[in-house]
N, C-alpha and C. Protein backbone atom coordinates (compact mmCIF):
# COMPACT_ATOMS: atom_id res chain seq x y z
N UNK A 1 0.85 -1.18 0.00
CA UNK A 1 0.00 0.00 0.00
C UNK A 1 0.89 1.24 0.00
N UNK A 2 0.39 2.33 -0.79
CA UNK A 2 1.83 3.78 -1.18
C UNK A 2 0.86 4.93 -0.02
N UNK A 3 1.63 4.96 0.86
CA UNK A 3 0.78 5.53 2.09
C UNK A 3 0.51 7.15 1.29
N UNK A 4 -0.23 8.01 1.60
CA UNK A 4 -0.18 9.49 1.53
C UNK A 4 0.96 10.37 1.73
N UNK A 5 0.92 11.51 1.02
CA UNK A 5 2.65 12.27 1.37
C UNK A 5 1.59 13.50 1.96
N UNK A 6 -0.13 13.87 1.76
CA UNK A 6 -0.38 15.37 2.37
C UNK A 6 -1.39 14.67 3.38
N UNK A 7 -1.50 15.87 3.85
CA UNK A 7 -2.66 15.67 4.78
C UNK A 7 -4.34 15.49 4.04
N UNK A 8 -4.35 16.16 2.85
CA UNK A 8 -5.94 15.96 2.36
C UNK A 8 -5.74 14.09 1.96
N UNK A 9 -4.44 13.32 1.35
CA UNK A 9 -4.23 12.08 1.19
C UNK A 9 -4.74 11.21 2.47
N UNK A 10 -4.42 11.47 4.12
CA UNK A 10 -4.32 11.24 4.58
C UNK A 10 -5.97 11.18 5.15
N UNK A 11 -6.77 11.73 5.25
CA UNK A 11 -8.11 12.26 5.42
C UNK A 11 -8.58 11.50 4.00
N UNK A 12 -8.13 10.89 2.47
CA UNK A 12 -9.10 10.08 2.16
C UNK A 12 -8.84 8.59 2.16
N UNK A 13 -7.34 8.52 2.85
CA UNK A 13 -7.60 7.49 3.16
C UNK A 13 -8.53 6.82 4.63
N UNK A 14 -8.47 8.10 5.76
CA UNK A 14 -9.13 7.83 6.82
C UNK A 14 -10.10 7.13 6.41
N UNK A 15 -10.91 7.81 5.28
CA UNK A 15 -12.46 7.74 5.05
C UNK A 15 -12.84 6.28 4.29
N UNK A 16 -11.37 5.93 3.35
CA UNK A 16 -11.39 4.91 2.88
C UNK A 16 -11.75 3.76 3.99
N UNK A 17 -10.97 3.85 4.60
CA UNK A 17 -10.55 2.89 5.88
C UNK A 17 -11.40 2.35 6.11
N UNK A 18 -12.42 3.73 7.08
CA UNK A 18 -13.17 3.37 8.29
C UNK A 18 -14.12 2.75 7.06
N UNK A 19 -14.95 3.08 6.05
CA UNK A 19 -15.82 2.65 5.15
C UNK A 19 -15.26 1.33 5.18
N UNK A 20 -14.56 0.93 4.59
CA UNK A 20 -14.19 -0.49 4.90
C UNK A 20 -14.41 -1.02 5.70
N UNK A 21 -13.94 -0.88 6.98
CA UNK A 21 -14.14 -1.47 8.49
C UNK A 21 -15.43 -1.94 8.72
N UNK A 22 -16.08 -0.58 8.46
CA UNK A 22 -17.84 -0.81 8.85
C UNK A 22 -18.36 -1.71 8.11
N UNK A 23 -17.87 -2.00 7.21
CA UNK A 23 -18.37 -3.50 6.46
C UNK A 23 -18.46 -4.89 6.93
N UNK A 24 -17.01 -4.80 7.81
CA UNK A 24 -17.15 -6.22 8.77
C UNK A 24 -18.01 -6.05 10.00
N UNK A 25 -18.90 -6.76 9.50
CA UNK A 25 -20.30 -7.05 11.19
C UNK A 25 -20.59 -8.65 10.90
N UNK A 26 -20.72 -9.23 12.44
CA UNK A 26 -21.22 -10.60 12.25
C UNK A 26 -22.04 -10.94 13.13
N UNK A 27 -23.32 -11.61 12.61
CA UNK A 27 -24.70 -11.89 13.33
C UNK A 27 -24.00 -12.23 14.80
N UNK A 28 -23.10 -13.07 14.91
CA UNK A 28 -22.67 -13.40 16.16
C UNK A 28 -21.63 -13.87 15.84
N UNK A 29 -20.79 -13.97 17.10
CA UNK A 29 -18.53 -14.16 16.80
C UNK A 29 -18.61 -14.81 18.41
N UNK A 30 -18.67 -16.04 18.24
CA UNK A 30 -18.95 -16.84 20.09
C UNK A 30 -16.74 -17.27 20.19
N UNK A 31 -16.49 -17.45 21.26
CA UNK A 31 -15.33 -18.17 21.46
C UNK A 31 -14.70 -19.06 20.21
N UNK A 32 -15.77 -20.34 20.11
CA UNK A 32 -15.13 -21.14 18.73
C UNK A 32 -14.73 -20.00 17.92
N UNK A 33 -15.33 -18.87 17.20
CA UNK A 33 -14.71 -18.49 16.24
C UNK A 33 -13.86 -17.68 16.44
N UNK A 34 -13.86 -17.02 17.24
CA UNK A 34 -12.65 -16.81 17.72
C UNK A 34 -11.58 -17.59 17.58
N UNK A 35 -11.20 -18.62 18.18
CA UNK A 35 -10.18 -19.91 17.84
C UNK A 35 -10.37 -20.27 16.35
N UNK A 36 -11.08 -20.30 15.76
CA UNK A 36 -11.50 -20.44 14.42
C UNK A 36 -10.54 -19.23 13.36
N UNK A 37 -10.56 -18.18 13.70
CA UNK A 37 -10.51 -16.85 12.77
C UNK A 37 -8.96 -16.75 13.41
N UNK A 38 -8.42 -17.03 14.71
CA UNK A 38 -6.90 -17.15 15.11
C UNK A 38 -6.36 -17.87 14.41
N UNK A 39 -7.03 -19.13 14.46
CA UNK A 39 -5.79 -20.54 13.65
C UNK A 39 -5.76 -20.57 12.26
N UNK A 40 -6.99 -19.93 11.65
CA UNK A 40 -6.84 -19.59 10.29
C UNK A 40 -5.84 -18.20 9.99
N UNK A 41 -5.91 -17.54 10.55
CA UNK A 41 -4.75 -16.14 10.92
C UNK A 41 -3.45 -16.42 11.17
N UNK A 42 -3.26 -17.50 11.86
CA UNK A 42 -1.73 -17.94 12.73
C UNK A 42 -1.56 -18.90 11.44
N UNK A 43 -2.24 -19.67 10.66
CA UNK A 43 -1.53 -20.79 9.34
C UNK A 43 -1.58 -19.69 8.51
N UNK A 44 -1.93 -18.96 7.91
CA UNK A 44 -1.80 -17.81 6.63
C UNK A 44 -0.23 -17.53 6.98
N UNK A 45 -0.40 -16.95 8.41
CA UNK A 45 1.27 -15.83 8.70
C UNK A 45 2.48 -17.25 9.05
N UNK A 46 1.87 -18.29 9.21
CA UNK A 46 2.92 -19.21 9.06
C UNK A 46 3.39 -19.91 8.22
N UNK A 47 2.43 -20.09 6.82
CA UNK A 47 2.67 -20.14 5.30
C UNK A 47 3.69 -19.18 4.65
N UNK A 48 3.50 -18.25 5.42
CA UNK A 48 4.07 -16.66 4.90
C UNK A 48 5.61 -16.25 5.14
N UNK A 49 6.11 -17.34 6.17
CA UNK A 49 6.74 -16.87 6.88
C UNK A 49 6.70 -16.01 8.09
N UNK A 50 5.81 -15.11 8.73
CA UNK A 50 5.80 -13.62 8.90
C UNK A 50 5.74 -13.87 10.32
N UNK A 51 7.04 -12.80 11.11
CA UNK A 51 7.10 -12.78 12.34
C UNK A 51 6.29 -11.95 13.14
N UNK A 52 4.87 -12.59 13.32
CA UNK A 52 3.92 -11.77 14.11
C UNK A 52 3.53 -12.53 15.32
N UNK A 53 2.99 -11.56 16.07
CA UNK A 53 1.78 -12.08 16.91
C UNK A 53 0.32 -11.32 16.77
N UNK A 54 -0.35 -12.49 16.87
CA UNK A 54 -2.04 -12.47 16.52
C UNK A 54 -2.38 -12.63 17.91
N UNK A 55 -3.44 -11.60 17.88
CA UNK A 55 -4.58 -11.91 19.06
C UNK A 55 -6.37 -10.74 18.69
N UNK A 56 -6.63 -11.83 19.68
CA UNK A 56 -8.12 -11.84 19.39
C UNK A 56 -8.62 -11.20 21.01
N UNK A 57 -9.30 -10.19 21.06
CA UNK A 57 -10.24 -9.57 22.55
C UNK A 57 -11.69 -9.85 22.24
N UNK A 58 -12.27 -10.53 23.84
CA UNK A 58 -13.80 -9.99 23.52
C UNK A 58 -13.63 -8.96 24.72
N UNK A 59 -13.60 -7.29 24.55
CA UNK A 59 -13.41 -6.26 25.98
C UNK A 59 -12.55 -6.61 26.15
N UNK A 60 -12.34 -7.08 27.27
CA UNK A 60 -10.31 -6.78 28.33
C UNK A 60 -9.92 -8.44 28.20
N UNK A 61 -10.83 -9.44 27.71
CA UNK A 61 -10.67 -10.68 27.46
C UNK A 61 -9.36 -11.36 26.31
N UNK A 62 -8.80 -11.60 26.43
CA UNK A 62 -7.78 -12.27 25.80
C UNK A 62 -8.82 -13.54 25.57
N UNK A 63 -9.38 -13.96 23.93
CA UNK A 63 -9.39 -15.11 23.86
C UNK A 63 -8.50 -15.80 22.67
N UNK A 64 -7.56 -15.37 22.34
CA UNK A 64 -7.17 -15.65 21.38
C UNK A 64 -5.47 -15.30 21.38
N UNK A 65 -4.65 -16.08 21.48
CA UNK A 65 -3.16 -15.13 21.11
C UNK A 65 -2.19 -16.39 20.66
N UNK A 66 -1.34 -15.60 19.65
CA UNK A 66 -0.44 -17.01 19.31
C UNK A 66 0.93 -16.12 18.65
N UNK A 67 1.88 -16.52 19.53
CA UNK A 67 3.36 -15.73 18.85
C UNK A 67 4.23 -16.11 18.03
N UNK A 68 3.88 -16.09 16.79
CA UNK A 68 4.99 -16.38 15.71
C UNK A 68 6.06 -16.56 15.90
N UNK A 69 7.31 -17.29 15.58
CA UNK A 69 8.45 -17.39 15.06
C UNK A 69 9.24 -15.87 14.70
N UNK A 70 9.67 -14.97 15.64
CA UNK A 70 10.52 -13.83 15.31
C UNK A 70 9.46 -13.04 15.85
N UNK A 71 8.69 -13.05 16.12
CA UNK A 71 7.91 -12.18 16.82
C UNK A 71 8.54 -11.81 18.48
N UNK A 72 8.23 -10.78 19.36
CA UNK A 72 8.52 -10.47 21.04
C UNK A 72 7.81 -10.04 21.62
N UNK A 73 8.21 -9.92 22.71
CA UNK A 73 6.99 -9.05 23.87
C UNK A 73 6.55 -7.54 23.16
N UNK A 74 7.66 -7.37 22.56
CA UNK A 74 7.42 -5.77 22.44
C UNK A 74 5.46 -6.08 21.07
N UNK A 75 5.99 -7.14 20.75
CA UNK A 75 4.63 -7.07 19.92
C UNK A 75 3.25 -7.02 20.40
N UNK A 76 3.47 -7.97 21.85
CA UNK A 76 2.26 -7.95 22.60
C UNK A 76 2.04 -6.61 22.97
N UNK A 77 3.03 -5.38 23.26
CA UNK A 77 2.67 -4.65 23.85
C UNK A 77 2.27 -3.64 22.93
N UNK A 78 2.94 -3.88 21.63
CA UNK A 78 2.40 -3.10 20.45
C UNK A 78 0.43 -3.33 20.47
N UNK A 79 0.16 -4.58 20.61
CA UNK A 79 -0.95 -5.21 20.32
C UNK A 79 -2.21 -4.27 21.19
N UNK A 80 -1.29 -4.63 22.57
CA UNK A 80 -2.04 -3.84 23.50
C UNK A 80 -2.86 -2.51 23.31
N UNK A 81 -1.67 -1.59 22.94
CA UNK A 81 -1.65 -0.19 22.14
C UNK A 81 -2.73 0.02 21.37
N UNK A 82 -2.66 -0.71 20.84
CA UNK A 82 -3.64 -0.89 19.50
C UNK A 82 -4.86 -1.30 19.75
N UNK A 83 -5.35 -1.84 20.77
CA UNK A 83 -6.40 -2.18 20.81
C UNK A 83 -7.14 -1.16 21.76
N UNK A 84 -6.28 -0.77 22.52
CA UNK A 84 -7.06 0.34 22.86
C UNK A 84 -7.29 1.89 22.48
N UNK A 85 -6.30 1.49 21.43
CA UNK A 85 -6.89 2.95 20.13
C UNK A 85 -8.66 2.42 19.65
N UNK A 86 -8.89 1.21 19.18
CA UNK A 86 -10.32 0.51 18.69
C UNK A 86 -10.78 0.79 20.12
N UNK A 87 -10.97 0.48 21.18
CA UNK A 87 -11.67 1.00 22.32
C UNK A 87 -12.02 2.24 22.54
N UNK A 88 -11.48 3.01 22.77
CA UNK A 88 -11.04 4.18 22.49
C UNK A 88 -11.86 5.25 21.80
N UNK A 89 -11.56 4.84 20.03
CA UNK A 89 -12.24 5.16 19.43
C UNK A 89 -13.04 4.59 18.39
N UNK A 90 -13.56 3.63 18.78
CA UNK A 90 -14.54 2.44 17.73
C UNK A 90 -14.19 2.68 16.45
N UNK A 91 -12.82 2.49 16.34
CA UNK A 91 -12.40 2.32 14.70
C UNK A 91 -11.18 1.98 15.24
N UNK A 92 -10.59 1.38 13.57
CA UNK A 92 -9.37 0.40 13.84
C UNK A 92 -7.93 1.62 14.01
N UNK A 93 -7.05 0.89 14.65
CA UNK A 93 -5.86 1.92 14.91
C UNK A 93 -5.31 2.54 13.54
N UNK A 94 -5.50 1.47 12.75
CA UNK A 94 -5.03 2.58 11.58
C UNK A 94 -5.46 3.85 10.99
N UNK A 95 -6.93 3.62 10.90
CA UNK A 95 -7.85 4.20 10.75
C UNK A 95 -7.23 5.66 11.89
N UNK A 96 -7.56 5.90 12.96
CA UNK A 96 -7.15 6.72 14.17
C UNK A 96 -5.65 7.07 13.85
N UNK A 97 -4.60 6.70 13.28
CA UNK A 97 -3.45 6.62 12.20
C UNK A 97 -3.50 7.98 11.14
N UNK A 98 -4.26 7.30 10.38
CA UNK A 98 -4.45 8.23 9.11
C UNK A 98 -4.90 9.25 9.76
N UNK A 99 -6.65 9.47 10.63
CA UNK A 99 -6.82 10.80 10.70
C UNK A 99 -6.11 12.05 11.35
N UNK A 100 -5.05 10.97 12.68
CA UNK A 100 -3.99 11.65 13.17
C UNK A 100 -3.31 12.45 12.15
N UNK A 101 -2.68 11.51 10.96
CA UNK A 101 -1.98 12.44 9.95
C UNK A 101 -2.54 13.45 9.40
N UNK A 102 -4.01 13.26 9.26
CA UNK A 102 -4.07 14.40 8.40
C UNK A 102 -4.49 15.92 9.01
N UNK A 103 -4.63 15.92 10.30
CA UNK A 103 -4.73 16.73 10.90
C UNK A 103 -3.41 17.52 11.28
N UNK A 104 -3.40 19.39 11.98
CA UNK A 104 -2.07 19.73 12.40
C UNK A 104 -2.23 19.43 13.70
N UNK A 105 -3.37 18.88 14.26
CA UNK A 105 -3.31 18.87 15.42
C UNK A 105 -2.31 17.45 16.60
N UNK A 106 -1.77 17.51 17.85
CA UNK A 106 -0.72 17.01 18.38
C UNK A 106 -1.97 15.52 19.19
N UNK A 107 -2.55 14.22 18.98
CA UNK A 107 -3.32 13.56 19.47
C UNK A 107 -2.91 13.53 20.88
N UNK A 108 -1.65 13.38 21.33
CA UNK A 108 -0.98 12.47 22.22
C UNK A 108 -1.35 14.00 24.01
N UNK A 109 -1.10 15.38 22.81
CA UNK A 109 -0.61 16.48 24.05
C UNK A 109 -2.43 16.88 23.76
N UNK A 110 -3.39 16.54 22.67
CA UNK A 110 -4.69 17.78 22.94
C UNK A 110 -5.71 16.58 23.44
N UNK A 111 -5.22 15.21 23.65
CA UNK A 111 -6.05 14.34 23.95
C UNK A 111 -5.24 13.78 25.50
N UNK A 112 -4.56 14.52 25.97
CA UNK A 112 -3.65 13.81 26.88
C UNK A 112 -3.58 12.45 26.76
N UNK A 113 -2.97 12.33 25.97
CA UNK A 113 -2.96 10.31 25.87
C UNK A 113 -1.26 10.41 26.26
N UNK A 114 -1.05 9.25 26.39
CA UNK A 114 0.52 8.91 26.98
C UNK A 114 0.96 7.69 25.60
N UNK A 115 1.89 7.83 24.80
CA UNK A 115 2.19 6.72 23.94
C UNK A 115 2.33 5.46 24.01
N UNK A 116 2.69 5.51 25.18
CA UNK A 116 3.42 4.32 26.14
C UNK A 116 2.15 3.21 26.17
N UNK A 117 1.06 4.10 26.29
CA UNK A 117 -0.51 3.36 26.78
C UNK A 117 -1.46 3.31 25.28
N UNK A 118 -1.25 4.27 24.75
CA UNK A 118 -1.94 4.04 23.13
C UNK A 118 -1.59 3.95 21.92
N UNK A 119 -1.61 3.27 20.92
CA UNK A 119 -0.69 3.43 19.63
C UNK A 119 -1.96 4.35 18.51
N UNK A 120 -1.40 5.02 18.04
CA UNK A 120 -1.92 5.29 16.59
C UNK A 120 -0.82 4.42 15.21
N UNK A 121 -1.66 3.50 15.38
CA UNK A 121 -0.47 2.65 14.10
C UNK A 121 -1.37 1.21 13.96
N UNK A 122 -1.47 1.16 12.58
CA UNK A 122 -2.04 0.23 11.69
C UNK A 122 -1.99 -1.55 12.55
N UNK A 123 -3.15 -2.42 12.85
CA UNK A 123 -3.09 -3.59 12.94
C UNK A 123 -4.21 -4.20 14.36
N UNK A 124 -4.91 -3.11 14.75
CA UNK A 124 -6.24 -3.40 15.45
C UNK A 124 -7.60 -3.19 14.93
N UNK A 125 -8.49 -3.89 14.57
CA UNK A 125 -9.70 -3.91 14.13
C UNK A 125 -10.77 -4.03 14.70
N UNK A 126 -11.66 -3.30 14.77
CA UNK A 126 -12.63 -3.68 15.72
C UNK A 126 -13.90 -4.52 15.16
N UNK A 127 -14.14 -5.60 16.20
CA UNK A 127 -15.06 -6.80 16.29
C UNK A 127 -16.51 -6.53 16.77
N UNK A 128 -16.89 -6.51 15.55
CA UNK A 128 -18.69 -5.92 15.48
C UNK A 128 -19.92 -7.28 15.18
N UNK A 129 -20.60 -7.30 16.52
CA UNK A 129 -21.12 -8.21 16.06
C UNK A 129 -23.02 -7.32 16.27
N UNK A 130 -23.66 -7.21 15.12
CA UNK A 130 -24.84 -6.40 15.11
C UNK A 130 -24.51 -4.88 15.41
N UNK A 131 -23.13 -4.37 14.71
CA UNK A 131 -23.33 -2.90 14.88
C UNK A 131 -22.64 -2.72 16.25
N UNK A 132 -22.62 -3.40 17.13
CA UNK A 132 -22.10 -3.23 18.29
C UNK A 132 -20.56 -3.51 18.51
N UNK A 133 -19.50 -3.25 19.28
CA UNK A 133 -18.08 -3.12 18.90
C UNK A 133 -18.11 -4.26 20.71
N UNK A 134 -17.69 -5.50 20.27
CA UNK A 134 -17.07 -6.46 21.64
C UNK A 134 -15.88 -6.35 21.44
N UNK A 135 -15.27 -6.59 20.73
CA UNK A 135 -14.02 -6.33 21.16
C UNK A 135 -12.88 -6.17 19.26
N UNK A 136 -11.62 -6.97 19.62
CA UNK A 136 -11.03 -6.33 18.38
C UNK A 136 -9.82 -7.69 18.17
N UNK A 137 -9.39 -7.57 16.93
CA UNK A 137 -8.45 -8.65 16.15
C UNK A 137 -7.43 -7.49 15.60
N UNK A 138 -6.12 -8.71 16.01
CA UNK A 138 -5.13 -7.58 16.07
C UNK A 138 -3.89 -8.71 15.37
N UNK A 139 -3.07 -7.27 14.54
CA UNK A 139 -1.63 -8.44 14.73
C UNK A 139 -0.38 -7.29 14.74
N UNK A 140 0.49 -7.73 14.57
CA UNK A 140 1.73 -6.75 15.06
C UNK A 140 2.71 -7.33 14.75
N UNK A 141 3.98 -7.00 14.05
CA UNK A 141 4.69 -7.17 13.67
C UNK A 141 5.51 -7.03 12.43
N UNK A 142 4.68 -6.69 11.13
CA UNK A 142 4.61 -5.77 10.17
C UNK A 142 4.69 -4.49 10.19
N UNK A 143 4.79 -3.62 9.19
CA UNK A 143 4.99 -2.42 9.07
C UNK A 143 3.11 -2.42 9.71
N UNK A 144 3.02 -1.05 9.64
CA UNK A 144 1.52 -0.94 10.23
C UNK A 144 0.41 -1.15 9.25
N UNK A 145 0.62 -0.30 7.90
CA UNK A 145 -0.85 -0.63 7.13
C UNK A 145 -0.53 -2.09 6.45
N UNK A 146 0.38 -2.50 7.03
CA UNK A 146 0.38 -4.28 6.43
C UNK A 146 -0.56 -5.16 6.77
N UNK A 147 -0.05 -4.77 9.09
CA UNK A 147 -0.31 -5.19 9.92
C UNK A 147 -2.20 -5.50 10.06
N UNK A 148 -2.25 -3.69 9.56
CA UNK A 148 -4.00 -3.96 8.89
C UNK A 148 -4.55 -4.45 8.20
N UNK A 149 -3.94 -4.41 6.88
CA UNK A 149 -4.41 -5.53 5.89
C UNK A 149 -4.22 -6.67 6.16
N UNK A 150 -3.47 -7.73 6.98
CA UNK A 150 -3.92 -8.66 7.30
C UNK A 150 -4.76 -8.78 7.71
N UNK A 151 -5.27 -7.98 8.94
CA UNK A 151 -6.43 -7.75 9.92
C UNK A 151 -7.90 -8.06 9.17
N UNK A 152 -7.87 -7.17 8.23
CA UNK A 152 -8.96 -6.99 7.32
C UNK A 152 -9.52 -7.80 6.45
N UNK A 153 -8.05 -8.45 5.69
CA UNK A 153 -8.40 -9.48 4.71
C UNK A 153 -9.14 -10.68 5.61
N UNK A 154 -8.42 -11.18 6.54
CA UNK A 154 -8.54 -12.44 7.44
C UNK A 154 -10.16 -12.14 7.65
N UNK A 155 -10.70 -10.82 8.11
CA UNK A 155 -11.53 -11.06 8.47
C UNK A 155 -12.88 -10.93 7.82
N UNK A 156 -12.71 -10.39 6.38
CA UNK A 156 -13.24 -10.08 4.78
C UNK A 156 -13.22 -12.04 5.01
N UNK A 157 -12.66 -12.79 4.95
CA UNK A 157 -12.30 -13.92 4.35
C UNK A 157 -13.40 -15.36 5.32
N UNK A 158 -12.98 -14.23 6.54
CA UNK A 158 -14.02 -15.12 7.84
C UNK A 158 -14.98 -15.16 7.44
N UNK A 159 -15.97 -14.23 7.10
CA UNK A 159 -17.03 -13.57 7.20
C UNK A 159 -17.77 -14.14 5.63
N UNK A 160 -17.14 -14.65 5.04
CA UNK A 160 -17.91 -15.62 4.19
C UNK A 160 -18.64 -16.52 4.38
């Protein structure tokens, strides 16, 4: 993906994004699929080679996590980050990413957020089941709008 160089780039991809996002909703997402939509996620990135870690939240619930081959802690904590950008702000971190860019405004100093505790960076999605946001599918370890497009495809792919 050839990220944006301005800020109006940056604002259509926001719009791209989130339009996308809102597309994934599922009548219902119980535990099995959860384990279901991980192990199909964890064999793709292990076909692939790709040093990630995947995880799956329903809320503050960990039901889902599996650490790739070259993957580290620092990913879990990337993961973390990220998911509570989708908490946060019921859209995926990338998404919250882009609109950061395209704005002059500083997220971290006009939202008092601490970095340490939130990421704005590509690879958390939020998990909609009827419109409603339980929780979010995440991976880390890629560049960031990679990290999303896995996110997305996997879950474009579930949702069949």
């Amino acid at each position: 993906m050839e990220l944006p160089t301005d800020s109006s780039g940056w604002l259509e991809l926001f719009e791209s994004v989130l339009a996308e996002e809102n597309t994934i909703d599922f009548d219902r997402f119980t535990y099995d699929d959860a384990w279901d939509l991980g192990t199909a996620m964890a064999s793709r990135a292990v076909a692939s080679s790709l040093p990630v870690a995947i995880a799956i939240h329903f809320g503050e619930q960990k039901v889902f996590h599996r650490a790739l081959s070259g993957s580290s802690a620092t990913n879990d904590d990337w993961l973390m980050r990220k998911f509570r950008a989708v908490a946060k702000h019921n859209c995926s971190s990338f998404a919250m990413a882009c609109k950061h860019r395209a704005s002059d405004s500083d997220y971290f100093v006009e939202g008092g957020y601490d970095p340490a505790f939130i990421a704005l960076a590509g690879g958390a999605v939020p998990l909609r089941v009827r419109g409603s946001l339980i929780g979010a599918v995440g991976v880390s370890g890629l560049a960031g709008e990679d990290d999303h497009r896995f996110v997305v495809d996997a879950l474009l792919a579930f949702r069949r």
